[in-house]
C-alpha atoms as a PDB file:
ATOM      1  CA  UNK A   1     105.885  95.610  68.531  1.00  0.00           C
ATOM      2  CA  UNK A   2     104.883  93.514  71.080  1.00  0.00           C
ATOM      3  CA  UNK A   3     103.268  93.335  74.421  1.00  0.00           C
ATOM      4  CA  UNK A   4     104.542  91.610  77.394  1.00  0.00           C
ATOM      5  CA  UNK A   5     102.111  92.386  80.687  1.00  0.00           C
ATOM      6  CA  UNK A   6     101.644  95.801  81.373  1.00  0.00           C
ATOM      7  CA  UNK A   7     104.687  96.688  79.019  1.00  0.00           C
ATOM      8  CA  UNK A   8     104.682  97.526  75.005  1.00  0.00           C
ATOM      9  CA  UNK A   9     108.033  96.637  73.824  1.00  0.00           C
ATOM     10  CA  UNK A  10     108.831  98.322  70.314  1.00  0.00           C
ATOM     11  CA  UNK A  11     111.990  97.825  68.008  1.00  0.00           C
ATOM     12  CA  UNK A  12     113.171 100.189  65.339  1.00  0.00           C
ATOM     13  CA  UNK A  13     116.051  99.288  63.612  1.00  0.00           C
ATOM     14  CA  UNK A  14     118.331  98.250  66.119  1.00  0.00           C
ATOM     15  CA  UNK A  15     117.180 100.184  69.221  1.00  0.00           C
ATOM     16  CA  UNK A  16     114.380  98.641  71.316  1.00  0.00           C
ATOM     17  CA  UNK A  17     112.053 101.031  73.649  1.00  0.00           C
ATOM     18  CA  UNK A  18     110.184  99.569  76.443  1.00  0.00           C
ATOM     19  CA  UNK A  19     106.804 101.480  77.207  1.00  0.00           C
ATOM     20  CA  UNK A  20     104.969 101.051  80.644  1.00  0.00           C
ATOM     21  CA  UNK A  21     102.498 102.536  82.572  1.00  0.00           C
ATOM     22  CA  UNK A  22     104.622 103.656  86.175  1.00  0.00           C
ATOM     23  CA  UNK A  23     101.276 105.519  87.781  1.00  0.00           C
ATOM     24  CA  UNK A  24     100.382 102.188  90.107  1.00  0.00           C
ATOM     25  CA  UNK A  25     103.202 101.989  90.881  1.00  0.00           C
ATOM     26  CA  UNK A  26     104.915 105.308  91.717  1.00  0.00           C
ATOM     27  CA  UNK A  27     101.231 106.852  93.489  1.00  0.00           C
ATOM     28  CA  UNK A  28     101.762 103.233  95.356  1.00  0.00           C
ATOM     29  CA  UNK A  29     101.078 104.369  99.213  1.00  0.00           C
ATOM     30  CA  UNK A  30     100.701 107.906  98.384  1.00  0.00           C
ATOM     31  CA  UNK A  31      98.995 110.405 100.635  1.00  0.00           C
ATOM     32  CA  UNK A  32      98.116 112.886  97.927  1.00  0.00           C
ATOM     33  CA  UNK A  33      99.346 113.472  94.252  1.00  0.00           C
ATOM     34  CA  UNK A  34      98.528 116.481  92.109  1.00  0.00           C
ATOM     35  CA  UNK A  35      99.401 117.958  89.274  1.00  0.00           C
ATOM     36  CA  UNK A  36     100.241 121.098  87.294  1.00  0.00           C
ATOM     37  CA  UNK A  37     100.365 122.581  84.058  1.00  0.00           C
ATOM     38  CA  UNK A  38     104.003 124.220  83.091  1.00  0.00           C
ATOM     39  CA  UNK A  39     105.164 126.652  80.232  1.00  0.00           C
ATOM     40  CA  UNK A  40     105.610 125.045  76.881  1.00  0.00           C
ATOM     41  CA  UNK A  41     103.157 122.319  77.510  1.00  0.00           C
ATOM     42  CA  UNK A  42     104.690 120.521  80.610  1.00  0.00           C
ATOM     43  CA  UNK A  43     103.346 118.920  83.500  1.00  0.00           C
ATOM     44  CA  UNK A  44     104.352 118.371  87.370  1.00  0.00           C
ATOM     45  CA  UNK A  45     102.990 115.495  88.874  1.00  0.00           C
ATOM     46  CA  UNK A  46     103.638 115.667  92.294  1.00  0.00           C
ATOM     47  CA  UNK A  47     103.472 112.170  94.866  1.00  0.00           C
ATOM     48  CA  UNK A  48     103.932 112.776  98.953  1.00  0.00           C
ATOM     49  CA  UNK A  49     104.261 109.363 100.228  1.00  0.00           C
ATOM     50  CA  UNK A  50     103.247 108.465 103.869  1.00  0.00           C
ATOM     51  CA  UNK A  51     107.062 108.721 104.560  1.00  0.00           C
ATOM     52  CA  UNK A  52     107.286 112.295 104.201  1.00  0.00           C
ATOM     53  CA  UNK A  53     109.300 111.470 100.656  1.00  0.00           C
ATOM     54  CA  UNK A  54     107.501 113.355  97.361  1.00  0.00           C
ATOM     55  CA  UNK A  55     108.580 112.310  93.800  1.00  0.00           C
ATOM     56  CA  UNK A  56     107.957 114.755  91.349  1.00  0.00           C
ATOM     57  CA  UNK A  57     107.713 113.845  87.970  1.00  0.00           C
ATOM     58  CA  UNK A  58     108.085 116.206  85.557  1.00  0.00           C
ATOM     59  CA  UNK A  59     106.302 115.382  81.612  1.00  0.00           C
ATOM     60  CA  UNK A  60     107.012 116.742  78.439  1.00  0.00           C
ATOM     61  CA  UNK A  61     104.147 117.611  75.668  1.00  0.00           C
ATOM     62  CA  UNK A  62     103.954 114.139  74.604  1.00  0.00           C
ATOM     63  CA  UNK A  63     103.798 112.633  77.970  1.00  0.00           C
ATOM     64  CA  UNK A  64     108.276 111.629  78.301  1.00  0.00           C
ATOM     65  CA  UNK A  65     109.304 111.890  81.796  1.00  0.00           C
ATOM     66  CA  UNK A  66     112.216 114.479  81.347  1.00  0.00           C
ATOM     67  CA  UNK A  67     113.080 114.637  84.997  1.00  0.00           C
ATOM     68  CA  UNK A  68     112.306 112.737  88.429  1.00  0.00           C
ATOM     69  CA  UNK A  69     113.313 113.665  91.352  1.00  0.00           C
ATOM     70  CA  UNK A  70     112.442 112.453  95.358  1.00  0.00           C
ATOM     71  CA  UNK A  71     112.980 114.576  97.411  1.00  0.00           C
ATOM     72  CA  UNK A  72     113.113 113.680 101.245  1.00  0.00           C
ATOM     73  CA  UNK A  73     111.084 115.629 104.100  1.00  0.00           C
ATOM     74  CA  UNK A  74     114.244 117.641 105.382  1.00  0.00           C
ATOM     75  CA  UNK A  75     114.463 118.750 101.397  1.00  0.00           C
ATOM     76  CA  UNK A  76     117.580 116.728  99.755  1.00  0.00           C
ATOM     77  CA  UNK A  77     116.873 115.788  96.035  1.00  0.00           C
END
């Protein structure tokens, strides 16, 4: 395990995982972002940028991103 910036790079066995921390820069020129809890231990985090564009993030129980989606103001994913 190592640490290179803001990221924590970590090898077992042969696979290497690369851990950073995305909130700077995904709420980066954000109008609002808020969040909510979902079944099972989930959570939304919701970004509307100035553009009209929201990402939503959604989190499993131990904090993986398990789907991300922008979705533009006229409501395309």
């Amino acid at each position: 395990m190592r640490e290179v910036g803001d990221r924590v790079i970590i090898q077992i066995n042969n696979q290497i995982f690369v851990e950073s921390n995305e909130e700077d820069r995904m709420s980066r020129g954000a109008e609002e972002v808020y969040y909510e809890d979902l079944p099972r231990g989930r959570t939304r985090e919701t970004i509307v940028r100035r553009n009209g564009n929201r990402i939503v993030t959604i989190r499993d129980r131990y904090g993986d991103v398990i789907q991300r989606s922008r979705i533009t103001p006229d409501g395309r994913e």
